[in-house]
Protein backbone atom coordinates (compact mmCIF):
# COMPACT_ATOMS: atom_id res chain seq x y z
CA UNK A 1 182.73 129.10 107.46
CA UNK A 2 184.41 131.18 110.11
CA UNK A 3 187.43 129.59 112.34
CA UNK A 4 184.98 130.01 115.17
CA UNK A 5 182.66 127.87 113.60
CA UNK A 6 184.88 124.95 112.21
CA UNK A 7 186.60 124.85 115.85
CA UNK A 8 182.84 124.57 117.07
CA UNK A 9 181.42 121.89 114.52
CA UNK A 10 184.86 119.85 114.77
CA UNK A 11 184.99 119.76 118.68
CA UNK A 12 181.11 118.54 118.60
CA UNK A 13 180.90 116.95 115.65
CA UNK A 14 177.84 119.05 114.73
CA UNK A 15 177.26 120.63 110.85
CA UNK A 16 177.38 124.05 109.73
CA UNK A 17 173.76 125.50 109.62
CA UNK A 18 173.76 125.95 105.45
CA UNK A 19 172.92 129.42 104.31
CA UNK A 20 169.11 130.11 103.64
CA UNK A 21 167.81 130.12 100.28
CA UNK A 22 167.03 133.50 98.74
CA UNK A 23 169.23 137.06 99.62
CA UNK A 24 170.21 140.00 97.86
CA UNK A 25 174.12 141.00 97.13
CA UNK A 26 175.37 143.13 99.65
CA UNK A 27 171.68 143.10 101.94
CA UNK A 28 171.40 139.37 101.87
CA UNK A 29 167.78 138.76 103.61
CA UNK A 30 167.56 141.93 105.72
CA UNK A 31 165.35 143.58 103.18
CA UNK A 32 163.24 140.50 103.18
CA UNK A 33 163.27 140.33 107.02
CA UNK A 34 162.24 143.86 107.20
CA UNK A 35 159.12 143.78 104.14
CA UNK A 36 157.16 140.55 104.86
CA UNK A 37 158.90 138.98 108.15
CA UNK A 38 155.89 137.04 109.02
CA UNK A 39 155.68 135.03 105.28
CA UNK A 40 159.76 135.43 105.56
CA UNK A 41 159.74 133.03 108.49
CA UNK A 42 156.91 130.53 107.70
CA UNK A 43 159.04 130.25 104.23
CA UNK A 44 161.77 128.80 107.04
CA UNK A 45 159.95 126.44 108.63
CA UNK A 46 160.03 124.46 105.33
CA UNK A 47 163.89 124.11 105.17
CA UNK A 48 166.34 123.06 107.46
CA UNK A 49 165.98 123.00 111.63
CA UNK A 50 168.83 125.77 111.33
CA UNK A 51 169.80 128.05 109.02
CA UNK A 52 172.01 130.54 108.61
CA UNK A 53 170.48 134.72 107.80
CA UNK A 54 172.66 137.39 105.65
CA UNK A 55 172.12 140.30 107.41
CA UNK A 56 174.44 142.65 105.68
CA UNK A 57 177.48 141.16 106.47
CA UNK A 58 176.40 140.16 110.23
CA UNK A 59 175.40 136.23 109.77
CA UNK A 60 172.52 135.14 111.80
CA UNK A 61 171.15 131.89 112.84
CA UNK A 62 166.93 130.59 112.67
CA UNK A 63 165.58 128.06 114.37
CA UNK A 64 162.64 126.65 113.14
CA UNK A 65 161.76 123.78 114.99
CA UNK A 66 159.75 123.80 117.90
CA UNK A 67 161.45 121.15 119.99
CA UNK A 68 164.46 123.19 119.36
CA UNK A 69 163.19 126.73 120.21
CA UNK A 70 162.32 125.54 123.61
CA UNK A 71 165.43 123.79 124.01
CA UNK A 72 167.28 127.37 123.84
CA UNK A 73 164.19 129.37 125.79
CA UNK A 74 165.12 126.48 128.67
CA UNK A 75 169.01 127.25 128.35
CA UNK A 76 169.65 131.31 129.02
CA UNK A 77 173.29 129.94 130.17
CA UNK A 78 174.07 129.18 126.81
CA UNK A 79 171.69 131.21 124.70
CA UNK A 80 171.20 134.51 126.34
CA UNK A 81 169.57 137.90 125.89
CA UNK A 82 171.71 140.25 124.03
CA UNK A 83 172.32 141.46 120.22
CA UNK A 84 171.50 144.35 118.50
CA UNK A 85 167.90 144.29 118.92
CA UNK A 86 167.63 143.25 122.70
CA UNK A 87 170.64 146.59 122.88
CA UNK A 88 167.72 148.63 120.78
CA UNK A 89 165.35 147.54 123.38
CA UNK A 90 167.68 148.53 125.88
CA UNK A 91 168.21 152.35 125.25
CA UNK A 92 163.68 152.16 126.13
CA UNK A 93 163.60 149.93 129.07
CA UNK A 94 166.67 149.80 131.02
CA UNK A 95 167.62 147.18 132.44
CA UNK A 96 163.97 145.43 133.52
CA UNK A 97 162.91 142.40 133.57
CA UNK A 98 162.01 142.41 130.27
CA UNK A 99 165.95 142.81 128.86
CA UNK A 100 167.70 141.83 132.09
CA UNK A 101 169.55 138.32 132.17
CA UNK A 102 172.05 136.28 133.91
CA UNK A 103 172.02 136.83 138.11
CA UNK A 104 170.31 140.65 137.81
CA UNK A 105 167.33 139.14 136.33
CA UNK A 106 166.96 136.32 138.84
CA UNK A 107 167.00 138.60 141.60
CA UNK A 108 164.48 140.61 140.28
CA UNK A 109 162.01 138.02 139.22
CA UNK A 110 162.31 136.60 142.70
CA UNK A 111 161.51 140.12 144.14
CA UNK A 112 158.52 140.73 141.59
CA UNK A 113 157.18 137.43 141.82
CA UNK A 114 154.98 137.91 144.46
CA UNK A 115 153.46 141.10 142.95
CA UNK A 116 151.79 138.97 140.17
CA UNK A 117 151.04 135.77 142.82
CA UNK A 118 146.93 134.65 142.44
CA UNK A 119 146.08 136.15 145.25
CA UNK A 120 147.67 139.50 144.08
CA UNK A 121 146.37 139.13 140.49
CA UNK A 122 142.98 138.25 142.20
CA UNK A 123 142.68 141.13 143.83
CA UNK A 124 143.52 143.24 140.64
CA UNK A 125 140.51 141.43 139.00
CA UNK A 126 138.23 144.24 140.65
CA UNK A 127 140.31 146.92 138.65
CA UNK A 128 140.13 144.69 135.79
CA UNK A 129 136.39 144.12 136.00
CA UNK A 130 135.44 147.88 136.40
CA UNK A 131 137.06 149.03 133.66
CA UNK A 132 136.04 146.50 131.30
CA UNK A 133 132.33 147.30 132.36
CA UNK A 134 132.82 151.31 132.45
CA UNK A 135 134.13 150.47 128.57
CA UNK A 136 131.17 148.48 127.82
CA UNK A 137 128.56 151.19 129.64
CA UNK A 138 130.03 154.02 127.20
CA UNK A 139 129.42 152.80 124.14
CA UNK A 140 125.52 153.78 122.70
CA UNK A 141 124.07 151.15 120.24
CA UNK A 142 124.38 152.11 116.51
CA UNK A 143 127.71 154.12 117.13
CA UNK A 144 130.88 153.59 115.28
CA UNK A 145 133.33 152.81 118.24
CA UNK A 146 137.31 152.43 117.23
CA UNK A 147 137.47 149.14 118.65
CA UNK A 148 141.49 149.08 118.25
CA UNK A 149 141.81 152.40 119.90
CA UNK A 150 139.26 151.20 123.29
CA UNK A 151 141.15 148.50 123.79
CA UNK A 152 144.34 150.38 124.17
CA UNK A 153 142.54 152.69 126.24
CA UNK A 154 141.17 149.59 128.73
CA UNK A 155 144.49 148.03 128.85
CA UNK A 156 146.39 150.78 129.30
CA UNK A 157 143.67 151.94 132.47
CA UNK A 158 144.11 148.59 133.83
CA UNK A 159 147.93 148.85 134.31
CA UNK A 160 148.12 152.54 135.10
CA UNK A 161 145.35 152.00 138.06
CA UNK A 162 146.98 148.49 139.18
CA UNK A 163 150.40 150.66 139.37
CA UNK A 164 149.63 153.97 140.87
CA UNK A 165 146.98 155.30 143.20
CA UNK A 166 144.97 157.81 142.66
CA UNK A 167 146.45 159.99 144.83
CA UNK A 168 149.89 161.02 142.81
CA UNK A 169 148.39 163.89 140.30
CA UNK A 170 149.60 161.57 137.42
CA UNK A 171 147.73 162.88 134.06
CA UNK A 172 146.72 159.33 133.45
CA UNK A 173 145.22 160.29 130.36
CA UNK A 174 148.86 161.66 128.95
CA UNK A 175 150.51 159.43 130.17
CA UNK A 176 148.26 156.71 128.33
CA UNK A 177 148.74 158.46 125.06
CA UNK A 178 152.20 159.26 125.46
CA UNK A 179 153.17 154.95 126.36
CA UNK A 180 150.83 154.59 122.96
CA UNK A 181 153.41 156.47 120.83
CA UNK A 182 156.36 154.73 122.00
CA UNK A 183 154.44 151.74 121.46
CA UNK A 184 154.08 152.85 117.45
CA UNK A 185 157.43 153.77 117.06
CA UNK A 186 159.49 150.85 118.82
CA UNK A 187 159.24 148.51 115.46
CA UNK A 188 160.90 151.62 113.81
CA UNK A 189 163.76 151.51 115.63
CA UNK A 190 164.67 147.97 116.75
CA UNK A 191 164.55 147.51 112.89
CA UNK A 192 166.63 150.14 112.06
CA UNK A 193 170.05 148.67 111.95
CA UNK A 194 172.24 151.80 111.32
CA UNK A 195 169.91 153.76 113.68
CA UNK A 196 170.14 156.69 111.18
CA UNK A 197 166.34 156.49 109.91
CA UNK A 198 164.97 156.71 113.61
CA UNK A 199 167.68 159.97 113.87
CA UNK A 200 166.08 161.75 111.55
CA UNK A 201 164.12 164.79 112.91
CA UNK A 202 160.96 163.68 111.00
CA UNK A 203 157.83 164.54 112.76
CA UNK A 204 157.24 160.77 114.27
CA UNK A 205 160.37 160.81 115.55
CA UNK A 206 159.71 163.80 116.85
CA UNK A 207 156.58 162.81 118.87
CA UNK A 208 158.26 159.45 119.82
CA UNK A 209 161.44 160.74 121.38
CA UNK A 210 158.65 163.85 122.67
CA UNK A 211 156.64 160.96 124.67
CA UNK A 212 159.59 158.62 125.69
CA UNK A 213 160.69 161.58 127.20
CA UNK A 214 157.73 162.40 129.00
CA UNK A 215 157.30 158.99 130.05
CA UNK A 216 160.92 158.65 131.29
CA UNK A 217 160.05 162.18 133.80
CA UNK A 218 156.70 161.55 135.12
CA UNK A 219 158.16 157.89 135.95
CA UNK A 220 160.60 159.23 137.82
CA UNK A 221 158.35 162.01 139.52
CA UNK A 222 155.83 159.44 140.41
CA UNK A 223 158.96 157.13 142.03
CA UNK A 224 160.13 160.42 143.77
CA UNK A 225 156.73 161.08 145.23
CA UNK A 226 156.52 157.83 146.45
CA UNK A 227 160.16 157.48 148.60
CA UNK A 228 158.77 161.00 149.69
CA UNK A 229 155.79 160.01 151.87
CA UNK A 230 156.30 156.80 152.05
CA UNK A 231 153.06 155.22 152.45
CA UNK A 232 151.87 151.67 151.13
CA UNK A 233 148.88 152.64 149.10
CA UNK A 234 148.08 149.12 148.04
CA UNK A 235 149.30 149.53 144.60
CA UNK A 236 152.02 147.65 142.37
CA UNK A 237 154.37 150.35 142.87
CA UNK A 238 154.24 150.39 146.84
CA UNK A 239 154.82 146.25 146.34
CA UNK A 240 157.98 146.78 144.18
CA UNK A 241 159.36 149.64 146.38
CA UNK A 242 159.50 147.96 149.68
CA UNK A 243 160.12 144.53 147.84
CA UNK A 244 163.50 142.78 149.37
CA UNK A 245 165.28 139.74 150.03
CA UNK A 246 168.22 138.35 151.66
CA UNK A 247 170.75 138.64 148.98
CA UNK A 248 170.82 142.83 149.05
CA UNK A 249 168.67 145.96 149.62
CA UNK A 250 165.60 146.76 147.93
CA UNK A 251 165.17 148.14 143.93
CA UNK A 252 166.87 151.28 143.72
CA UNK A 253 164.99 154.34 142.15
CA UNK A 254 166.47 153.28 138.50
CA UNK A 255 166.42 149.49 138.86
CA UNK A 256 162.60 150.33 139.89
CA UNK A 257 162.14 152.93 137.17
CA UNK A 258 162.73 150.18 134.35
CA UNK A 259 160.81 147.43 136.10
CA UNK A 260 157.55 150.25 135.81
CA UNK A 261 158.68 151.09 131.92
CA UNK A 262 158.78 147.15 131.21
CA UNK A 263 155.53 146.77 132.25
CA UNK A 264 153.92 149.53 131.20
CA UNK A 265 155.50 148.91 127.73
CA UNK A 266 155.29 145.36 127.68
CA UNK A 267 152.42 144.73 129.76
CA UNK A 268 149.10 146.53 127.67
CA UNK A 269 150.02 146.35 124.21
CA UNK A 270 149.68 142.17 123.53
CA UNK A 271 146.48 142.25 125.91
CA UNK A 272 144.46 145.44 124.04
CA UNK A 273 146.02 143.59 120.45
CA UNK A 274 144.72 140.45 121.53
CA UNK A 275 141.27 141.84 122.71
CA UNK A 276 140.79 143.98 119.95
CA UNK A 277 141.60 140.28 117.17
CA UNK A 278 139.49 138.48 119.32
CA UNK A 279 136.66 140.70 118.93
CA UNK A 280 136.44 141.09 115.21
CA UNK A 281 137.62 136.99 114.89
CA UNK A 282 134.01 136.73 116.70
CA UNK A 283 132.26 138.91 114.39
CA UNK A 284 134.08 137.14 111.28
CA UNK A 285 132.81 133.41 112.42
CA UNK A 286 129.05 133.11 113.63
CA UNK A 287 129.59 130.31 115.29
CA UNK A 288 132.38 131.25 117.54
CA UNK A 289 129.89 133.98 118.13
CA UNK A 290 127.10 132.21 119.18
CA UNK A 291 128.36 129.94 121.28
CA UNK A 292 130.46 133.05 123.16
CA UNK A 293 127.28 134.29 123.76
CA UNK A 294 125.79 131.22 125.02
CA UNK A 295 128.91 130.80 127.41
CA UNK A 296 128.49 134.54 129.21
CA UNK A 297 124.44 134.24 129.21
CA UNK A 298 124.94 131.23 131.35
CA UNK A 299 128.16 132.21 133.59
CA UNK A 300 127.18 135.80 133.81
CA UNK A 301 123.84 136.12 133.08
CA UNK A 302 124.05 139.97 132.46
CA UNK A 303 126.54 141.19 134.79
CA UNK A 304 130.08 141.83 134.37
CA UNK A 305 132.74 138.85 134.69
CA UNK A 306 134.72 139.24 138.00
CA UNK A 307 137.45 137.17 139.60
CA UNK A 308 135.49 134.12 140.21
CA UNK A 309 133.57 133.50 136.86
CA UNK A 310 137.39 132.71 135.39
CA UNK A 311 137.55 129.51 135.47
CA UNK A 312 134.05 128.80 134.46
CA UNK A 313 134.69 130.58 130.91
CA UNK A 314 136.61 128.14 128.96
CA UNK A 315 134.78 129.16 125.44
CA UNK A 316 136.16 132.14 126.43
CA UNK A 317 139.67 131.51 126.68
CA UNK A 318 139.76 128.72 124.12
CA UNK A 319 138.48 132.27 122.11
CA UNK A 320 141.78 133.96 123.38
CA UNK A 321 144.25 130.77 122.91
CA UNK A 322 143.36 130.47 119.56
CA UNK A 323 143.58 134.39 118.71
CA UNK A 324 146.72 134.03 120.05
CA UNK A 325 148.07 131.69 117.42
CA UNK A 326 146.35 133.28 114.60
CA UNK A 327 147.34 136.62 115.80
CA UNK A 328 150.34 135.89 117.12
CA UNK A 329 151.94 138.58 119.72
CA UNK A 330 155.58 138.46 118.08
CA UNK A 331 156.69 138.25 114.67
CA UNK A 332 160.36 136.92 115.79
CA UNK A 333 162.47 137.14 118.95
CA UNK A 334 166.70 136.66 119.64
CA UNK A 335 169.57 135.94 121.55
CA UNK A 336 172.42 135.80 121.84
CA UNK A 337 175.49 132.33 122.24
CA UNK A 338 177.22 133.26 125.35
CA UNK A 339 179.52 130.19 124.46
CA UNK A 340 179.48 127.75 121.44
CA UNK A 341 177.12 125.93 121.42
CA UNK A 342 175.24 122.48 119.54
CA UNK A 343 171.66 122.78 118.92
CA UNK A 344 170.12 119.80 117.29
CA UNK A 345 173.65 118.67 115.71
CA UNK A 346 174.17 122.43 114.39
CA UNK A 347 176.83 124.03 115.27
CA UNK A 348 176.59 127.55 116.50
CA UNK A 349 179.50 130.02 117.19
CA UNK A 350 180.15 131.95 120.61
CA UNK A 351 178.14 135.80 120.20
CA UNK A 352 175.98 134.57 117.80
CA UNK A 353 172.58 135.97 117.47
CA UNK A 354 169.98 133.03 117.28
CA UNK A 355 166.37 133.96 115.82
CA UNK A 356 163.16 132.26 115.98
CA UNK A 357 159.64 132.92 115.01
CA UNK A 358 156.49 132.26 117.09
CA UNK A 359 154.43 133.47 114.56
CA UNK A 360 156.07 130.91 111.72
CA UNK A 361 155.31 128.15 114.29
CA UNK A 362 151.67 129.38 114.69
CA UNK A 363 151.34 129.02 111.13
CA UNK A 364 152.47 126.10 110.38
CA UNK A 365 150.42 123.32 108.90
CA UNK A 366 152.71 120.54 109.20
CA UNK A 367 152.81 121.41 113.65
CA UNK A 368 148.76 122.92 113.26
CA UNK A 369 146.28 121.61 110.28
CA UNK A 370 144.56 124.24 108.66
CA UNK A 371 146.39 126.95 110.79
CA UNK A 372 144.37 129.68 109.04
CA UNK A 373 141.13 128.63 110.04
CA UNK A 374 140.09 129.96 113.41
CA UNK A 375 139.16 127.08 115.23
CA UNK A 376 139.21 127.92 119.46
CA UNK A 377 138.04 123.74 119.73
CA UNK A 378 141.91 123.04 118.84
CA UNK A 379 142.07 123.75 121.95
CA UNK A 380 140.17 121.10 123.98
CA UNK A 381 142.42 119.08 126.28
CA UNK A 382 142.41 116.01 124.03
CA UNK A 383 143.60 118.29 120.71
CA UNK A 384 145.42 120.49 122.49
CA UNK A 385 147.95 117.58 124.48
CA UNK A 386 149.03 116.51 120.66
CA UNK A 387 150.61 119.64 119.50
CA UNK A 388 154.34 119.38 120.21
CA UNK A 389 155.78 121.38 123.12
CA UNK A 390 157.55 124.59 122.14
CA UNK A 391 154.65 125.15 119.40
CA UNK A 392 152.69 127.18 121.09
CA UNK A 393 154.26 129.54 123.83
CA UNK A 394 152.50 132.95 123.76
CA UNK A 395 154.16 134.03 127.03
CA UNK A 396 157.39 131.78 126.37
CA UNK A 397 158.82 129.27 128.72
CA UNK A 398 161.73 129.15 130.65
CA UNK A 399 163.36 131.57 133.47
CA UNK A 400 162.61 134.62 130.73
CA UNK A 401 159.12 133.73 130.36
CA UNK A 402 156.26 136.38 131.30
CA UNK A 403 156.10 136.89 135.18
CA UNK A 404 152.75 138.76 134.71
CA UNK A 405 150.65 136.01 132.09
CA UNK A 406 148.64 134.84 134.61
CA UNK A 407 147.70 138.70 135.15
CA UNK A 408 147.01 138.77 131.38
CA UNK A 409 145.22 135.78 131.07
CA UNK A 410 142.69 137.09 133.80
CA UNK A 411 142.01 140.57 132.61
CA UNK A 412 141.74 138.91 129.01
CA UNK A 413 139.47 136.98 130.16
CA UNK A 414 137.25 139.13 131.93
CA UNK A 415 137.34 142.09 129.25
CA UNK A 416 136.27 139.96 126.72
CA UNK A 417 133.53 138.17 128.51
CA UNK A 418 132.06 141.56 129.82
CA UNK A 419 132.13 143.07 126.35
CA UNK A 420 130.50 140.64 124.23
CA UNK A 421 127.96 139.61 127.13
CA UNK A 422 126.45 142.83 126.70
CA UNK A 423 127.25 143.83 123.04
CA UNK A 424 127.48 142.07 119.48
CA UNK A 425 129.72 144.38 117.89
CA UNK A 426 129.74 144.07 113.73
CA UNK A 427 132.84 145.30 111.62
CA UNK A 428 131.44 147.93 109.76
CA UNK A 429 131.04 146.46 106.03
CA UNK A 430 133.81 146.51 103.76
CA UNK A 431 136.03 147.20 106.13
CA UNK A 432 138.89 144.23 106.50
CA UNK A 433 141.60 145.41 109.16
CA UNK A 434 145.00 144.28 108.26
CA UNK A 435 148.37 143.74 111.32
CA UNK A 436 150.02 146.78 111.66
CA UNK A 437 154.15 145.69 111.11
CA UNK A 438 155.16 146.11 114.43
CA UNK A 439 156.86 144.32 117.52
CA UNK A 440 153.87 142.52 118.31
CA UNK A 441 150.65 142.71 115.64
CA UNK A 442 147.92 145.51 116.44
CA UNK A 443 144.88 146.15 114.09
CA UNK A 444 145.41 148.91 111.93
CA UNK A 445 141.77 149.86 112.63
CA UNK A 446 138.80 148.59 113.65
CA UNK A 447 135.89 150.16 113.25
CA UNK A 448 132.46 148.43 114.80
CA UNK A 449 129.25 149.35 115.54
CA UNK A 450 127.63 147.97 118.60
CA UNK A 451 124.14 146.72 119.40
CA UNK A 452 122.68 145.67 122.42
CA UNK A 453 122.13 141.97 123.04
CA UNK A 454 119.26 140.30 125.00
CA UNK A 455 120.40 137.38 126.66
CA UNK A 456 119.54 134.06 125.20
CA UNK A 457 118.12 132.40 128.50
CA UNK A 458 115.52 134.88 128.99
CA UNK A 459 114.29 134.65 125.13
CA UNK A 460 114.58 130.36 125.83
CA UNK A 461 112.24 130.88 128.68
CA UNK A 462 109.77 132.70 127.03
CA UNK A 463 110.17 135.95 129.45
CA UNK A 464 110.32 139.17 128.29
CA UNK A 465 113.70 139.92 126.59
CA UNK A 466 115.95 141.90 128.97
CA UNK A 467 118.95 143.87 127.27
CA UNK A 468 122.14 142.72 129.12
CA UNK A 469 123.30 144.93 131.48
CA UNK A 470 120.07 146.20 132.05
CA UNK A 471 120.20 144.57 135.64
CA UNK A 472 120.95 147.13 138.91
CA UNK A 473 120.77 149.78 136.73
CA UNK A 474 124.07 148.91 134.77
């Protein structure tokens, strides 16, 4: 035990987090962290509320209960962002709201707030709902469609056309590809604790540093275009440029620069993962299937969801919720003690990094029975209220919780609704996609081949079946 940490546990009382079980001399768990982190964490959740991590020689502290996670998500005073990998995620997105803490993020979550208000995200929705039907209008019955790779593509369109305006001769399509190789590569290096493996000039690092690059520029171009003819084109970016408030001027051309990164970053990659589960979670269990189907026959009956049909779709996002914790967005998050602290009768030293594990908590049978059976119904109101708060926060909770998940939610939502009212897409046979290891858990691939469905309420009523999406010549 350090001085640090007797001083702490003797001036609170509190115990020394014990060490957790398992290690290697010299590594301690990093190389256990690193290989299986997902099975590395559930292992956790069996022990002791807080542990203590070998990492090397840097000692780090779990928490694996859920009462306790959200006790530190609702305290950013005391546990804070910061550490080695919040510093890795630094040297990508700046200073945004994603990494930004303390009185710099509050200002800017007060001046992006009303960017992702429900009026605002309603009147995204169109956006959302055209290119969720242009996706579903390409594909031919009987092809093989990458399922993994469209749903990168739809997210990524969504963002890019809810951020800029047509208008800016932005290569959308590069710039799409080039925010999908940083996306590949940031697991790489926020794992990389000597930073010398993500140095090397190996061909991936190559085309990562290549496309962060790239990204960095046309950022920056776009931002330059923008303070140079100054209109209000009705997008995102317009909204965060001329966004200001009484305690100082608006974002400057950096602060605004990292806000766009963060989003662009942050904002597609858990929607296309969680799009891309969902869809092959529906193909693996007929019954979550069928009564999809029945949901979107009867909201939708053959056109595309928009804005409105939301709230009328709760298959749907009971769908979602529960891909969510089966597929969880996160293997393990951090921060960072900005001042000794007592969590749950542990003691915990100032500057020490704190760890927890969303997806250990989503897996748990003890907090959800059966947590590898894909059940959406654990998610009716009356199941739902008796899982313990702090179990289940894919967008966290607190003052650092997502600004933009009612955004995600609603083009969720919508994608999915429009995609499987018109298709029933079938994993081709054989095939079982595996997580990629990553920051948050994308299909490796996903190969499907689509066929056309006729909706149920015209084969009920005896009429002659009408392929969805037939309607107004969609």
């Amino acid at each position: 035990m350090t001085t640090t940490t007797q001083e702490a546990a003797e001036a609170t009382s509190a115990r020394t987090p014990s060490v957790a079980p398992g290690g290697l001399p010299v590594l301690g768990h990093a190389l256990e962290m690193k290989r299986r982190p997902g099975e590395f964490f559930l292992s956790l959740q069996q022990g002791e509320p807080v542990v203590r991590l070998r990492l090397g020689r840097a000692a780090v502290y779990a928490v694996n209960d859920p009462a306790l996670i959200r006790g530190l998500l609702l305290d950013p005073a005391t546990f804070a962002r910061g550490g080695p990998v919040t510093e890795r995620f630094r040297q990508m997105f700046g200073n945004g709201l994603g990494i930004s803490d303390g009185e710099v993020h509050r200002r800017q979550r007060a001046l992006l707030a009303p960017a992702f208000s429900p009026p605002r995200v309603a009147g995204y929705s169109a956006v959302m709902t055209d290119v969720a039907d242009t996706t579903a209008r390409r594909w031919r019955e009987g092809q093989v469609v990458q399922v993994e790779k469209e749903m990168d593509e739809l997210s990524l369109s969504v963002i890019t056309r809810v951020m800029f305006s047509d208008d800016v001769g932005l290569d959308r399509a590069r710039f799409m590809e080039a925010t999908g190789t940083v996306l590949g590569g940031l697991f790489k290096r926020v794992t990389d604790a000597t930073g010398i493996v993500t140095r090397l000039p190996t061909p991936a690092n190559r085309r990562y540093d290549e496309a962060a690059a790239y990204l960095r520029r046309t950022i920056d171009q776009v931002i330059e275009h923008y303070r140079r003819h100054g209109a209000d084109r009705g997008d995102l970016l317009s909204l965060m440029m001329t966004a200001a408030d009484e305690d100082g001027p608006a974002m400057s051309d950096e602060q605004l620069h990292d806000e766009v990164m963060t989003m662009f970053i942050a904002g597609s990659n858990t929607i296309s993962n969680t799009l891309a589960w969902a869809l092959y979670e529906a193909d693996a269990h007929p019954e979550v299937r069928s009564r999809l189907h029945a949901e979107v026959d009867e909201v939708l009956d053959g056109r595309p969801a928009e804005h409105g049909d939301v709230s009328a779709l709760d298959y749907t996002r009971r769908v979602i919720s529960e891909t969510l914790r089966v597929r969880t967005q996160g293997l393990f998050l951090a921060k960072v003690t900005a001042k000794p602290a007592e969590l749950g009768g542990y003691a915990i030293p100032e500057g020490a990094t704190v760890m927890y594990s969303a997806h250990a908590l989503n897996h748990n049978p003890e907090i959800h029975p059966d947590p590898e059976r894909f059940d959406p119904d654990r998610w009716l109101p009356e199941r739902a209220e008796r899982i313990p708060k702090g179990a289940f926060m894919p967008f966290a909770t607190g003052v650092h919780s997502c600004i933009a998940q009612h955004f995600a939610w609603t083009e969720m939502v919508i994608a999915l609704a429009t995609i499987v009212a018109r298709w029933e897409l079938t994993t081709i046979p054989g095939h079982v996609p595996q997580p990629k290891l990553a920051i948050t858990m994308p299909v490796d691939s996903l190969p499907m081949t689509p066929r056309r469905r006729v909706r149920e309420s015209a084969a009920r009523s005896g009429n002659q079946p009408q392929p969805v999406g037939a309607r107004n010549g969609r």
